[in-house]
N, C-alpha and C. Protein backbone atom coordinates (compact mmCIF):
# COMPACT_ATOMS: atom_id res chain seq x y z
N UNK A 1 -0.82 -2.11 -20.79
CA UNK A 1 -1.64 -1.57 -19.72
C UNK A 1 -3.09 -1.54 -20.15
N UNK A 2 -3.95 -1.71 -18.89
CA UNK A 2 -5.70 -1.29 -19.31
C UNK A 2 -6.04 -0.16 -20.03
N UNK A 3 -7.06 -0.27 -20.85
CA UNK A 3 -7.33 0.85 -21.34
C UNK A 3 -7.34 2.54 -20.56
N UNK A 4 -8.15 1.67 -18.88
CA UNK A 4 -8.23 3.02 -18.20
C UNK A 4 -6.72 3.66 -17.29
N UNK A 5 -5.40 2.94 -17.72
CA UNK A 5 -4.36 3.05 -17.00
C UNK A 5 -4.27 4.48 -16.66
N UNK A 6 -4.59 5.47 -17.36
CA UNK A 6 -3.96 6.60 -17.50
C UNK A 6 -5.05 7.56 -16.19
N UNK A 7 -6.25 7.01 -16.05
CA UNK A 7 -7.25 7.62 -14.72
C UNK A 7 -6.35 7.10 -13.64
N UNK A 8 -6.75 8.36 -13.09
CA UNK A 8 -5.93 8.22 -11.64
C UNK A 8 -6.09 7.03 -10.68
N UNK A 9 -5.98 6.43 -9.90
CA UNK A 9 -6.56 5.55 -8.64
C UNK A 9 -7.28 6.28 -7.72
N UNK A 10 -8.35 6.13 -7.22
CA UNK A 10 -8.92 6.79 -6.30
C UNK A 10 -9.28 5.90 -4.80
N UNK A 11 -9.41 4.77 -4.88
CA UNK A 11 -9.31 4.41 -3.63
C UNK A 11 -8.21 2.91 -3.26
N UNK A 12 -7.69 2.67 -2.23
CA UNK A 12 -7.26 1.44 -1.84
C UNK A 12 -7.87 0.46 -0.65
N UNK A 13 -7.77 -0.40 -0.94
CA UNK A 13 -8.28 -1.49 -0.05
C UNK A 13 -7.54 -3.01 0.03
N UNK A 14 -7.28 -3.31 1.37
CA UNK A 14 -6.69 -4.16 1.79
C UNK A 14 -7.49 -5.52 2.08
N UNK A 15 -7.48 -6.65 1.46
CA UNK A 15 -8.20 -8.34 1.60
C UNK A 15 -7.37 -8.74 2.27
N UNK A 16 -7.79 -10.17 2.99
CA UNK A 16 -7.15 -10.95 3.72
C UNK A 16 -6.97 -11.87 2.86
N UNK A 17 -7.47 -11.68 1.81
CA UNK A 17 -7.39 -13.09 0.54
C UNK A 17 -7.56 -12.52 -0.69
N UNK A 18 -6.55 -13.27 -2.40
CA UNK A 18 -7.18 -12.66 -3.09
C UNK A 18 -8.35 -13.35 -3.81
N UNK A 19 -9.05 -14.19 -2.98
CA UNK A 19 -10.62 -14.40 -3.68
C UNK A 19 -11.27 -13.32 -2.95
N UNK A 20 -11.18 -12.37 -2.11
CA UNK A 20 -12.03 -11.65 -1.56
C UNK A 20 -12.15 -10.27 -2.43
N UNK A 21 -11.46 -10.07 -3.40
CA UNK A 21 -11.38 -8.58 -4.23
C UNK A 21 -12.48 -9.15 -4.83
N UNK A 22 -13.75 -7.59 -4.93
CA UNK A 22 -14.80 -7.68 -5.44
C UNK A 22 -14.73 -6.92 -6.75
N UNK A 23 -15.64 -6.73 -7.24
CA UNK A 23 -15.77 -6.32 -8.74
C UNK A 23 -15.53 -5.02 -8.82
N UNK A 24 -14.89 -4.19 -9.56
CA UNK A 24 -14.73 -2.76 -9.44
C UNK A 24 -12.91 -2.56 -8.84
N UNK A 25 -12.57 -3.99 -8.26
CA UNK A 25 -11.33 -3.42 -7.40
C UNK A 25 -10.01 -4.11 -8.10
N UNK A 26 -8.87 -3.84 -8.73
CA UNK A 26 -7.89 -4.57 -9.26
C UNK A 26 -6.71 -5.01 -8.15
N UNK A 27 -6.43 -6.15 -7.84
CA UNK A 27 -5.50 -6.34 -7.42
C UNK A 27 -3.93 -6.03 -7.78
N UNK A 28 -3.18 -5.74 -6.75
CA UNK A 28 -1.95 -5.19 -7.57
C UNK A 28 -0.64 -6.37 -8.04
N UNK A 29 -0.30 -6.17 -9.07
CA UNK A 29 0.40 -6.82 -10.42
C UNK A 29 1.06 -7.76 -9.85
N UNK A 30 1.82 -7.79 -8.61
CA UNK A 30 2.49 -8.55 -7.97
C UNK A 30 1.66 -9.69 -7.23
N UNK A 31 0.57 -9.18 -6.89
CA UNK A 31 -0.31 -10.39 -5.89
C UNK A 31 0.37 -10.76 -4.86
N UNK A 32 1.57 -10.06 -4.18
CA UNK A 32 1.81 -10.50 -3.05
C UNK A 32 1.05 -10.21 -1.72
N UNK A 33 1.22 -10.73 -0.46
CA UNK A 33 1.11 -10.55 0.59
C UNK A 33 1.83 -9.97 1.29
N UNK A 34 0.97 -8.82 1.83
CA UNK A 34 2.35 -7.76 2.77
C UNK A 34 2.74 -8.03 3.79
N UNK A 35 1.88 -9.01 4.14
CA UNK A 35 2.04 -9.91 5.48
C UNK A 35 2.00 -11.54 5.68
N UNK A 36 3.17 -11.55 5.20
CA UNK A 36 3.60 -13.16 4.65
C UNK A 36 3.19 -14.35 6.07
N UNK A 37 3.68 -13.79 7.55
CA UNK A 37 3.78 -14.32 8.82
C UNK A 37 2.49 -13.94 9.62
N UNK A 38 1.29 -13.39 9.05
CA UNK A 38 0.42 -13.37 10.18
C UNK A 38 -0.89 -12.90 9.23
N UNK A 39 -1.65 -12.37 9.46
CA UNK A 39 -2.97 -12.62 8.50
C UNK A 39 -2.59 -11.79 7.67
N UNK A 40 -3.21 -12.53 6.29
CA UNK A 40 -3.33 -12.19 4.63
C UNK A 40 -3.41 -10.75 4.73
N UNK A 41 -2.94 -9.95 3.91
CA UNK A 41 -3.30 -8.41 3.64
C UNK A 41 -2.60 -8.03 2.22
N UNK A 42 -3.57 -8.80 1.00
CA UNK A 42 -3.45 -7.94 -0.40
C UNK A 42 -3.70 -6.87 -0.76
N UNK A 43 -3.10 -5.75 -1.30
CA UNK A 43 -3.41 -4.19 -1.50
C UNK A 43 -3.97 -4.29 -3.16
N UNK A 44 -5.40 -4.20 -3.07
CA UNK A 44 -6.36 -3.88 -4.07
C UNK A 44 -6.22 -2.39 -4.28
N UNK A 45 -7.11 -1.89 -5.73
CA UNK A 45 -7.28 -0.45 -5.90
C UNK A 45 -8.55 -0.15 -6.71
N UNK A 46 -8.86 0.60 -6.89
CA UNK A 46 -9.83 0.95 -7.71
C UNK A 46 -9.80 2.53 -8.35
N UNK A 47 -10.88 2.89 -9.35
CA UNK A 47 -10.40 3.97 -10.17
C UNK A 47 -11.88 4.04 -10.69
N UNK A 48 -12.52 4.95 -9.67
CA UNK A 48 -14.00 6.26 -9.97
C UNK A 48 -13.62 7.32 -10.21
N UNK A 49 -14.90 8.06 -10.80
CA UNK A 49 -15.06 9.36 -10.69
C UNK A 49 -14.64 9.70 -9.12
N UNK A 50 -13.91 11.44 -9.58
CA UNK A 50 -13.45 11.33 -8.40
C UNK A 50 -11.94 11.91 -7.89
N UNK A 51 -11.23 13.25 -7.17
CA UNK A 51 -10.44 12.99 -6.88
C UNK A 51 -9.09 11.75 -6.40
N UNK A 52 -7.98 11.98 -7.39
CA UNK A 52 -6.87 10.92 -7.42
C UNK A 52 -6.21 10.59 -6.39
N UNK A 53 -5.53 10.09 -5.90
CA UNK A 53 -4.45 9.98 -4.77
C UNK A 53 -3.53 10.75 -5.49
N UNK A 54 -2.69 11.52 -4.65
CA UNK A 54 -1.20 11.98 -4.92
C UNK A 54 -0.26 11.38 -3.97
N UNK A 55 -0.05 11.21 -2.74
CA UNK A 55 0.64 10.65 -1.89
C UNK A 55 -0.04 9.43 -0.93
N UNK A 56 0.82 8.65 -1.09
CA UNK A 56 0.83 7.49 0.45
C UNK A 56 1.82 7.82 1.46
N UNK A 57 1.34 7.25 2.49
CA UNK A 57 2.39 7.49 3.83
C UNK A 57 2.13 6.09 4.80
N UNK A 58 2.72 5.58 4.80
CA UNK A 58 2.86 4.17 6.14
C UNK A 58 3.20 4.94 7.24
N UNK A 59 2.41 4.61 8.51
CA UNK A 59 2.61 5.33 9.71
C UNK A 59 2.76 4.23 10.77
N UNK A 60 2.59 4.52 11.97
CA UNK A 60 2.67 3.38 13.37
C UNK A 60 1.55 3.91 13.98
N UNK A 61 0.99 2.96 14.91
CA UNK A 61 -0.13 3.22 14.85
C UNK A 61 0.01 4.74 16.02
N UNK A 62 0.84 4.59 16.87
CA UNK A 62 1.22 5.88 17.65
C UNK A 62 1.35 7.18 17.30
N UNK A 63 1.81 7.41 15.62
CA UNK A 63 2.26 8.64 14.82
C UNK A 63 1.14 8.76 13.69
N UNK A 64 0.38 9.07 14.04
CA UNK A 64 -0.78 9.39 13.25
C UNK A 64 -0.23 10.10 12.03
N UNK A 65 -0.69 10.25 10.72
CA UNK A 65 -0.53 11.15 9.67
C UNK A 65 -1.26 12.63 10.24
N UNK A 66 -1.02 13.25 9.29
CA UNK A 66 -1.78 14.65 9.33
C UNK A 66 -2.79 14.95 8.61
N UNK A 67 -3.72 15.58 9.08
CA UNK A 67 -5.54 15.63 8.49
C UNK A 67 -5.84 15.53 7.22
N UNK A 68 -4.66 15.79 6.54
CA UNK A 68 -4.82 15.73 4.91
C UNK A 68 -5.06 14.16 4.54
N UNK A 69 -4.28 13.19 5.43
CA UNK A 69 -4.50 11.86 4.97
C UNK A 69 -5.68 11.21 5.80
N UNK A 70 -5.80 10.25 4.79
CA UNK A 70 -6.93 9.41 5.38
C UNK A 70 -6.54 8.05 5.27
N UNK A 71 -7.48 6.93 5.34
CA UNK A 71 -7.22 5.50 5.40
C UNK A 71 -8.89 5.19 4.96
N UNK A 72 -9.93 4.48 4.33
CA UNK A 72 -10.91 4.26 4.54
C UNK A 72 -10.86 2.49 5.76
N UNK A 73 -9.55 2.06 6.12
CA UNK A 73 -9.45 1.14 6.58
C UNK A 73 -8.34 1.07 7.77
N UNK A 74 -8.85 2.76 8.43
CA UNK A 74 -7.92 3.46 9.71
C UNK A 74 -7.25 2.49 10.57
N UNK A 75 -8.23 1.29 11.15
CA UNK A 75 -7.66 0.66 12.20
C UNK A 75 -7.05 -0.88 11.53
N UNK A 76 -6.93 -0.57 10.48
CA UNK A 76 -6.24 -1.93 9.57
C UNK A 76 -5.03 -2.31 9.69
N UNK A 77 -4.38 -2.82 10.92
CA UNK A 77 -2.77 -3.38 10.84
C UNK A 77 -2.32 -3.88 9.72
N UNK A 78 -1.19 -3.57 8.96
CA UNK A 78 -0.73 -4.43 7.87
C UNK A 78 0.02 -5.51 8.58
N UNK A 79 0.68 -5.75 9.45
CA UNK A 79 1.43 -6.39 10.24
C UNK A 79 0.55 -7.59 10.80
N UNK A 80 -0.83 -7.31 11.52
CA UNK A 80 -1.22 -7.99 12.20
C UNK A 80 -1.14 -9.59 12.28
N UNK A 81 -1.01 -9.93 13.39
CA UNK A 81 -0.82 -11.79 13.48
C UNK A 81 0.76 -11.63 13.21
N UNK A 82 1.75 -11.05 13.25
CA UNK A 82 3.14 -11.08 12.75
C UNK A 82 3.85 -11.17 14.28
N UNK A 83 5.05 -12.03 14.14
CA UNK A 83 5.92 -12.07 15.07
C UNK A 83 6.70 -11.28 15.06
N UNK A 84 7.40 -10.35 16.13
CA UNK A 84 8.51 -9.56 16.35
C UNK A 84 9.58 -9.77 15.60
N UNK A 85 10.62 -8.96 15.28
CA UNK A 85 11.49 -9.31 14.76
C UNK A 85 12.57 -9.74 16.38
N UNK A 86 12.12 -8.63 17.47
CA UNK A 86 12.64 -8.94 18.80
C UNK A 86 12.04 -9.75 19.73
N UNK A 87 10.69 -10.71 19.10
CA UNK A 87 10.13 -11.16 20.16
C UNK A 87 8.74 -10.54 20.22
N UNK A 88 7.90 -10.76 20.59
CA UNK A 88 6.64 -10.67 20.83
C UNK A 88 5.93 -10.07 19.60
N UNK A 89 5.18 -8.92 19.51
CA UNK A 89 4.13 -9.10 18.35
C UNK A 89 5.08 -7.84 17.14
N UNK A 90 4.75 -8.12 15.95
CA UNK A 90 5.50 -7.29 15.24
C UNK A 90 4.76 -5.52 15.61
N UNK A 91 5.19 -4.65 15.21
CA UNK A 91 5.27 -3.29 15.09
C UNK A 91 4.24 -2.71 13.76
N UNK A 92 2.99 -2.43 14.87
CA UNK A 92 1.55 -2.03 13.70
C UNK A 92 1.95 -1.10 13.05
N UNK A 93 1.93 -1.34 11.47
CA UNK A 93 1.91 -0.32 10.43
C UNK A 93 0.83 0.01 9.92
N UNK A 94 0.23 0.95 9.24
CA UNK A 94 -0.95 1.57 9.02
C UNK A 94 -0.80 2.47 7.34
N UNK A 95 -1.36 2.08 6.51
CA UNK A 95 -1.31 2.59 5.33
C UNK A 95 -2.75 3.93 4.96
N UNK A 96 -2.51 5.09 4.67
CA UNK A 96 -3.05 6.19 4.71
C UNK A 96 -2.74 7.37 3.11
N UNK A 97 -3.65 7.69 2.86
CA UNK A 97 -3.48 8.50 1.23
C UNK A 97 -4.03 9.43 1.31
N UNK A 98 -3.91 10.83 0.75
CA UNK A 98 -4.39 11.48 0.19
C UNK A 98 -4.69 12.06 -0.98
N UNK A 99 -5.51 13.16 -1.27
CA UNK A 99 -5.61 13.39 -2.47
C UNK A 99 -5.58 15.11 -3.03
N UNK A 100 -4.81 15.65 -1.66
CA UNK A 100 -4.05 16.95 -1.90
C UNK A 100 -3.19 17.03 -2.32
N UNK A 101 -2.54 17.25 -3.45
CA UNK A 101 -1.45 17.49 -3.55
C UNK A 101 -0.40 19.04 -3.47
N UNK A 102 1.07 18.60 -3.34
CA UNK A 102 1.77 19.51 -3.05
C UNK A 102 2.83 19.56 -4.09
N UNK A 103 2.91 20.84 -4.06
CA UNK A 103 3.89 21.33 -5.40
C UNK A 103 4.93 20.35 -6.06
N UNK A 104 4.28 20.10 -7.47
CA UNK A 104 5.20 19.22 -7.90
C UNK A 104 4.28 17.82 -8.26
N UNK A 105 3.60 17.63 -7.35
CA UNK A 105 2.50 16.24 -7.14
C UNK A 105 1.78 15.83 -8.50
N UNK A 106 1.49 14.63 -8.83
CA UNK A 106 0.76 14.69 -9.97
C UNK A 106 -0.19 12.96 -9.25
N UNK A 107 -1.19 12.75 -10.07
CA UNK A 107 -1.74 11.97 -9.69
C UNK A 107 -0.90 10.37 -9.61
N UNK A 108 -2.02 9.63 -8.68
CA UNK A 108 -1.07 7.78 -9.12
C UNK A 108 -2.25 7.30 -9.52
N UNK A 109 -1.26 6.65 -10.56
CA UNK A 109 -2.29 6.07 -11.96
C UNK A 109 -1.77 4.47 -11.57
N UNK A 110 -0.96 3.68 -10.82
CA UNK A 110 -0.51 2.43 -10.66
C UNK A 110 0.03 2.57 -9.38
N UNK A 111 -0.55 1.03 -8.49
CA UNK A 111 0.48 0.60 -7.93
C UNK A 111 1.07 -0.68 -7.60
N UNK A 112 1.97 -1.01 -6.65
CA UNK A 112 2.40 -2.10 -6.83
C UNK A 112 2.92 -2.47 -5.07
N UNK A 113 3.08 -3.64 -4.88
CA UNK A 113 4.18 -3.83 -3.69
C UNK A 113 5.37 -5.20 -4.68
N UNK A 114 6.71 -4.69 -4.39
CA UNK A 114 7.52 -5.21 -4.95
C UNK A 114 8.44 -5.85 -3.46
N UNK A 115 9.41 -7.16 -3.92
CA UNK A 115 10.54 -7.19 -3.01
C UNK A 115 11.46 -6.34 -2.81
N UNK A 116 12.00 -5.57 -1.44
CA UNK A 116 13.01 -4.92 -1.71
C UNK A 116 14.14 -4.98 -2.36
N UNK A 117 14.62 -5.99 -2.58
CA UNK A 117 15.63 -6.64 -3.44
C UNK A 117 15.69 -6.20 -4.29
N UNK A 118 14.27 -5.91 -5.15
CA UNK A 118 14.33 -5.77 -6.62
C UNK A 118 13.65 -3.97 -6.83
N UNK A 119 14.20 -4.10 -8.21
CA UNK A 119 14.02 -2.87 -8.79
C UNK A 119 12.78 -2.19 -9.30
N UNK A 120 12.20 -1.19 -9.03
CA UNK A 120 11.11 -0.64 -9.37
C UNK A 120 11.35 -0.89 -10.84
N UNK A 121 10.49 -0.89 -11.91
CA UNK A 121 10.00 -0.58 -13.15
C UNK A 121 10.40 0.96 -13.70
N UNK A 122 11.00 1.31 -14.45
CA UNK A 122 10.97 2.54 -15.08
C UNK A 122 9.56 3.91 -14.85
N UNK A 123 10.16 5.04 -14.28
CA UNK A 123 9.22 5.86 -13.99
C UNK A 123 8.24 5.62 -12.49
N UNK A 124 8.63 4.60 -12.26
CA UNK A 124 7.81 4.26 -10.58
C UNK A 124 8.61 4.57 -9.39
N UNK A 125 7.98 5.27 -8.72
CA UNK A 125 8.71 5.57 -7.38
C UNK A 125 8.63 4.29 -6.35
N UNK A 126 9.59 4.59 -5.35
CA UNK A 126 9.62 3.50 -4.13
C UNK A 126 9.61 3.88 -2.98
N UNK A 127 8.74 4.17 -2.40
CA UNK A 127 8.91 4.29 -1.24
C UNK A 127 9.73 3.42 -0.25
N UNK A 128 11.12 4.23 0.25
CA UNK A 128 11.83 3.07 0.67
C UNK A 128 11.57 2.89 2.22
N UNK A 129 10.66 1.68 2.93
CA UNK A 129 10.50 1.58 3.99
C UNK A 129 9.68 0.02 3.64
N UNK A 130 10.60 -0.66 4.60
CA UNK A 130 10.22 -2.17 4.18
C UNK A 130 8.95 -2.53 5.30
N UNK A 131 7.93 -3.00 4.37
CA UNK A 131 6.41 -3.13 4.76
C UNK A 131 7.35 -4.37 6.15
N UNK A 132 7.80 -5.43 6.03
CA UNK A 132 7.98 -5.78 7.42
C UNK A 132 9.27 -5.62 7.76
N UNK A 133 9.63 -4.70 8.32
CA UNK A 133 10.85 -4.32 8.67
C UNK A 133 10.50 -4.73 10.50
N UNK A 134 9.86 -4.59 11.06
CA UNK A 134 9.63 -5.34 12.40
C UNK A 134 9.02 -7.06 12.51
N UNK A 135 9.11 -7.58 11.42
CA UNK A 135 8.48 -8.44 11.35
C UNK A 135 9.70 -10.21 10.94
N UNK A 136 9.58 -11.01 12.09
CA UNK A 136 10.63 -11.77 12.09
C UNK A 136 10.78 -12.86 10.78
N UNK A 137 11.92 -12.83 10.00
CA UNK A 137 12.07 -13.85 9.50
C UNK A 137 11.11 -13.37 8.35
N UNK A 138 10.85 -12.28 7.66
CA UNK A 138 9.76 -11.61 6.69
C UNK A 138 10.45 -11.74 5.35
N UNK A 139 9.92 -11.43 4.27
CA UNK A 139 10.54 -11.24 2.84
C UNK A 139 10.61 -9.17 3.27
N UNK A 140 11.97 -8.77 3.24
CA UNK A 140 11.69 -7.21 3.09
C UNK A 140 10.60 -6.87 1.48
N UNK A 141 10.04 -5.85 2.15
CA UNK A 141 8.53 -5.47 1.14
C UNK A 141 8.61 -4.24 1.16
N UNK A 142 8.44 -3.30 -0.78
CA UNK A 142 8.26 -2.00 -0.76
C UNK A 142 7.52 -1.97 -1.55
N UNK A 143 6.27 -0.59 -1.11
CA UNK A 143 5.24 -0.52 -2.20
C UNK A 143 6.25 0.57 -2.86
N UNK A 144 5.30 0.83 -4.05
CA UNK A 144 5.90 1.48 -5.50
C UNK A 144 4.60 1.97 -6.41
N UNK A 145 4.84 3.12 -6.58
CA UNK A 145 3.81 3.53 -7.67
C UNK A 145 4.27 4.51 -8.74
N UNK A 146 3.26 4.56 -9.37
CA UNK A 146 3.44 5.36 -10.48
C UNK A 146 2.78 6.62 -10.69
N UNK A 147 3.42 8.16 -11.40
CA UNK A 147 2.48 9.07 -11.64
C UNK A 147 1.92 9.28 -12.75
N UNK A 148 1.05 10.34 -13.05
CA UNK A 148 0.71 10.28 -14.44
C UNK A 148 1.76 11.76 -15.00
């Protein structure tokens, strides 16, 4: 791991490409695309001074999170350009973090998007909800991170 593995992550950001991650931002270990069927969306991160993330939450765009979370990239479909899994346009997902935590919470120092198929890494959580689960003919996709 980087020297600075052990600082928390403090922000995320989503490219349509990974020549577009700028300086300051690490792309995550996998380099996949969360959106294999419709425009590019790599999950970059970065790590300032600065309150950590403790939780992520994937939402629709209808079910908003609660005030504690944010997005710096609110109206960002991960889905977008994706075909239905039933036909017409896939089902907008929306990626959102905060940096309150709740009893128990400790910071995320890594993350990742993995195939569902496969197994998180030792000590990494999974959020189990497949990034295209509305999305036709998709690779199923789970992000995964780590605490400190």
């Amino acid at each position: 791991m980087a020297a600075n593995a052990q600082k928390g992550i403090t922000g995320l950001w989503v490219f349509e490409s990974t020549s577009e991650v700028p300086t300051g931002y690490t792309l995550v270990h996998s380099r996949l695309n969360m959106n294999e069927k419709g425009k590019g969306r790599y999950l970059a991160y970065m790590r300032e001074e600065g309150a950590a993330l403790t939780n992520l939450v994937l939402h629709l765009a209808w079910a908003q999170p609660s005030r504690v979370y944010r997005a710096e990239q609110s109206a960002l479909n991960l889905n977008e350009g994706s075909p239905g899994a039933g036909g017409g346009h896939a089902v907008p997902f929306y990626l959102a973090y905060t940096t309150e935590a709740e009893e128990g919470d400790s910071e995320i120092i890594d993350i990742d998007v993995i195939k569902a198929t496969d197994s998180p890494e030792k000590g990494w959580e999974r959020i189990p909800f497949n990034l295209n689960s509305s999305v036709a003919g998709a690779t199923p996709l789970n992000l995964t991170y780590l605490r400190s």
